[in-house]
C-alpha atoms as a PDB file:
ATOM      1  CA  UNK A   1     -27.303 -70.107 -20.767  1.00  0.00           C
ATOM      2  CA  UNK A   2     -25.220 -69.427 -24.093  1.00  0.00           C
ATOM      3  CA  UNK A   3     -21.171 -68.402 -24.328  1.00  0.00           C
ATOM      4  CA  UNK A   4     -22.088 -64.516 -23.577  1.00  0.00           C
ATOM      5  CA  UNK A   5     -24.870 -64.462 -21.992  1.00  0.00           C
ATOM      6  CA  UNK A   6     -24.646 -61.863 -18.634  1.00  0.00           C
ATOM      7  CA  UNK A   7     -25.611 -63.505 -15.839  1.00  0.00           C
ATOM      8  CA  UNK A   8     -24.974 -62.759 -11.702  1.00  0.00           C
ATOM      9  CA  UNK A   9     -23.988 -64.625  -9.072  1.00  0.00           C
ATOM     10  CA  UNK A  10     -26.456 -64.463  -6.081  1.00  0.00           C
ATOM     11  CA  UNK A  11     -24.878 -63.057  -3.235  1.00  0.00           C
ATOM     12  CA  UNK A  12     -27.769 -61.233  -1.844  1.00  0.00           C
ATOM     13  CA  UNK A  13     -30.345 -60.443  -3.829  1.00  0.00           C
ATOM     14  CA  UNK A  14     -32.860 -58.674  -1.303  1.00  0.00           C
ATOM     15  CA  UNK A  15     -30.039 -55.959  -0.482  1.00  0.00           C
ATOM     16  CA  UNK A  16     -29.083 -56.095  -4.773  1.00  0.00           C
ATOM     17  CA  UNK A  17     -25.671 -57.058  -4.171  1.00  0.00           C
ATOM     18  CA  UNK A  18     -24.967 -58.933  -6.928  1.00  0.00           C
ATOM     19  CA  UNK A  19     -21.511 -60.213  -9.331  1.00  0.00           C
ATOM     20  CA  UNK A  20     -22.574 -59.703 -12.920  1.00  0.00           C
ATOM     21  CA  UNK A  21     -20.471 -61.183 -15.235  1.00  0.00           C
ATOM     22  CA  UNK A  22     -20.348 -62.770 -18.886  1.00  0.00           C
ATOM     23  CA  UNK A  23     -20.020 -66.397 -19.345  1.00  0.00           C
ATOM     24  CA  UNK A  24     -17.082 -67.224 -21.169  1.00  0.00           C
ATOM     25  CA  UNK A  25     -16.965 -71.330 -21.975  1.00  0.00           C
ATOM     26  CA  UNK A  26     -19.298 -74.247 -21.279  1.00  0.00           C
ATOM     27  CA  UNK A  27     -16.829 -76.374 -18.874  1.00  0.00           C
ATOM     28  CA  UNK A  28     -18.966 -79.968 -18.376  1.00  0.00           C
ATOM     29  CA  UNK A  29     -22.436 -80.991 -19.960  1.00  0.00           C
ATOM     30  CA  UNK A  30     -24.520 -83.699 -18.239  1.00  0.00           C
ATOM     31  CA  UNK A  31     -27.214 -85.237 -20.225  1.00  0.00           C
ATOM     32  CA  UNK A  32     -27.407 -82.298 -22.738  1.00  0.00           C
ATOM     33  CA  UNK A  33     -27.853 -79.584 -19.938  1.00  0.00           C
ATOM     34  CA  UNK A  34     -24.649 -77.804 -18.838  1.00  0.00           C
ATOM     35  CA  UNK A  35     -23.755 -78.338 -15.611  1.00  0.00           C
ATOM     36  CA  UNK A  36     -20.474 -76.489 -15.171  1.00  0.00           C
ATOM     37  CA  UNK A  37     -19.722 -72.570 -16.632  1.00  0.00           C
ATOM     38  CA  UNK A  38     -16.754 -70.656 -16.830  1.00  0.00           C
ATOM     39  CA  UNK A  39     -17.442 -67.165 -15.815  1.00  0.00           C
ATOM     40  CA  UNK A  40     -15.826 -63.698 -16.197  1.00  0.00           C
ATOM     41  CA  UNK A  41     -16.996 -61.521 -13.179  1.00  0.00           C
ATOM     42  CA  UNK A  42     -16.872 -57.377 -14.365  1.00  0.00           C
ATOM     43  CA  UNK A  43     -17.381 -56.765 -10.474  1.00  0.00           C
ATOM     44  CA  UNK A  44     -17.271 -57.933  -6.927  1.00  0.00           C
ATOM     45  CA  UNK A  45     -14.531 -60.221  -5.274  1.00  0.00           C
ATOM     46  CA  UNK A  46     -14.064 -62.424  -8.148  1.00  0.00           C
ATOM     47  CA  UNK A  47     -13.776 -59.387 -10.651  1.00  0.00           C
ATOM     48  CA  UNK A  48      -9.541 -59.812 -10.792  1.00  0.00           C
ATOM     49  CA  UNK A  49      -9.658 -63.090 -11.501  1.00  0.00           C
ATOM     50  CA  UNK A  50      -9.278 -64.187 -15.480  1.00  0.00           C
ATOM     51  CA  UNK A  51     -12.103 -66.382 -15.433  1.00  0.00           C
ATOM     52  CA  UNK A  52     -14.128 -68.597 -12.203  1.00  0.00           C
ATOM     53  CA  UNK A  53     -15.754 -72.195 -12.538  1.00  0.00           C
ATOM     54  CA  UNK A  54     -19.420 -71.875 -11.020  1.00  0.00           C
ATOM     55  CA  UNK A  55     -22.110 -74.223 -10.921  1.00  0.00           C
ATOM     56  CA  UNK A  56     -25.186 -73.573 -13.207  1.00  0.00           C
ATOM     57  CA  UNK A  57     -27.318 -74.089 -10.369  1.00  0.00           C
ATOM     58  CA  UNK A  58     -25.819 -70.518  -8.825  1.00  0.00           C
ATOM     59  CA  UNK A  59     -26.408 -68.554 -11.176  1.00  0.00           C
ATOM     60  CA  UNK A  60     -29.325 -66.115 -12.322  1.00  0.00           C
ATOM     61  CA  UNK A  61     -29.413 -64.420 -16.040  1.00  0.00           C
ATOM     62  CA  UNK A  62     -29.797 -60.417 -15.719  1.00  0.00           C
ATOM     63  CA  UNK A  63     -32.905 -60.586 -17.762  1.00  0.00           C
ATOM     64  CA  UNK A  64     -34.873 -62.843 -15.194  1.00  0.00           C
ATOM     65  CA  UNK A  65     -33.554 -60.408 -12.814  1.00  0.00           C
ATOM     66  CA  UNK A  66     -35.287 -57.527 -14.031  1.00  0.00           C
ATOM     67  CA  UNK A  67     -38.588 -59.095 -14.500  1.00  0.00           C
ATOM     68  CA  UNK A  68     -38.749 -60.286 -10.792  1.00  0.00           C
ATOM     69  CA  UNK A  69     -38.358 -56.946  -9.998  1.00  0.00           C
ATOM     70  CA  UNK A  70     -40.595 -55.732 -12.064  1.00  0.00           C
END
């Protein structure tokens, strides 16, 4: 995941509830992988907030989405 990528935060996939948003800085790197993203949610309950610290491991890009539905 790249500065700009959208991704979405799982919150219950098999329903398709998801928070997309855009990440917006790289926050901590551990051995060359990024470990810790800052994230600008465009909906859900995080969507008023400027910007939310979320672990790498949480998050799904939009474009793997769409191919597991697919």
């Amino acid at each position: 995941m790249q500065v700009g990528s959208l991704v979405a935060w799982e919150v219950d996939l098999n329903r398709g509830r998801l928070d997309y948003g855009v990440v917006v800085g790289i926050a901590r790197r551990v051995c060359n992988q990024d470990d810790l993203l800052w994230v600008k949610f465009l909906n859900g309950r995080h969507a008023n907030k400027k910007r939310v610290l979320c672990n790498i491991d949480h998050l799904i890009l939009v474009e793997d989405i769409k191919q597991k539905r697919t």
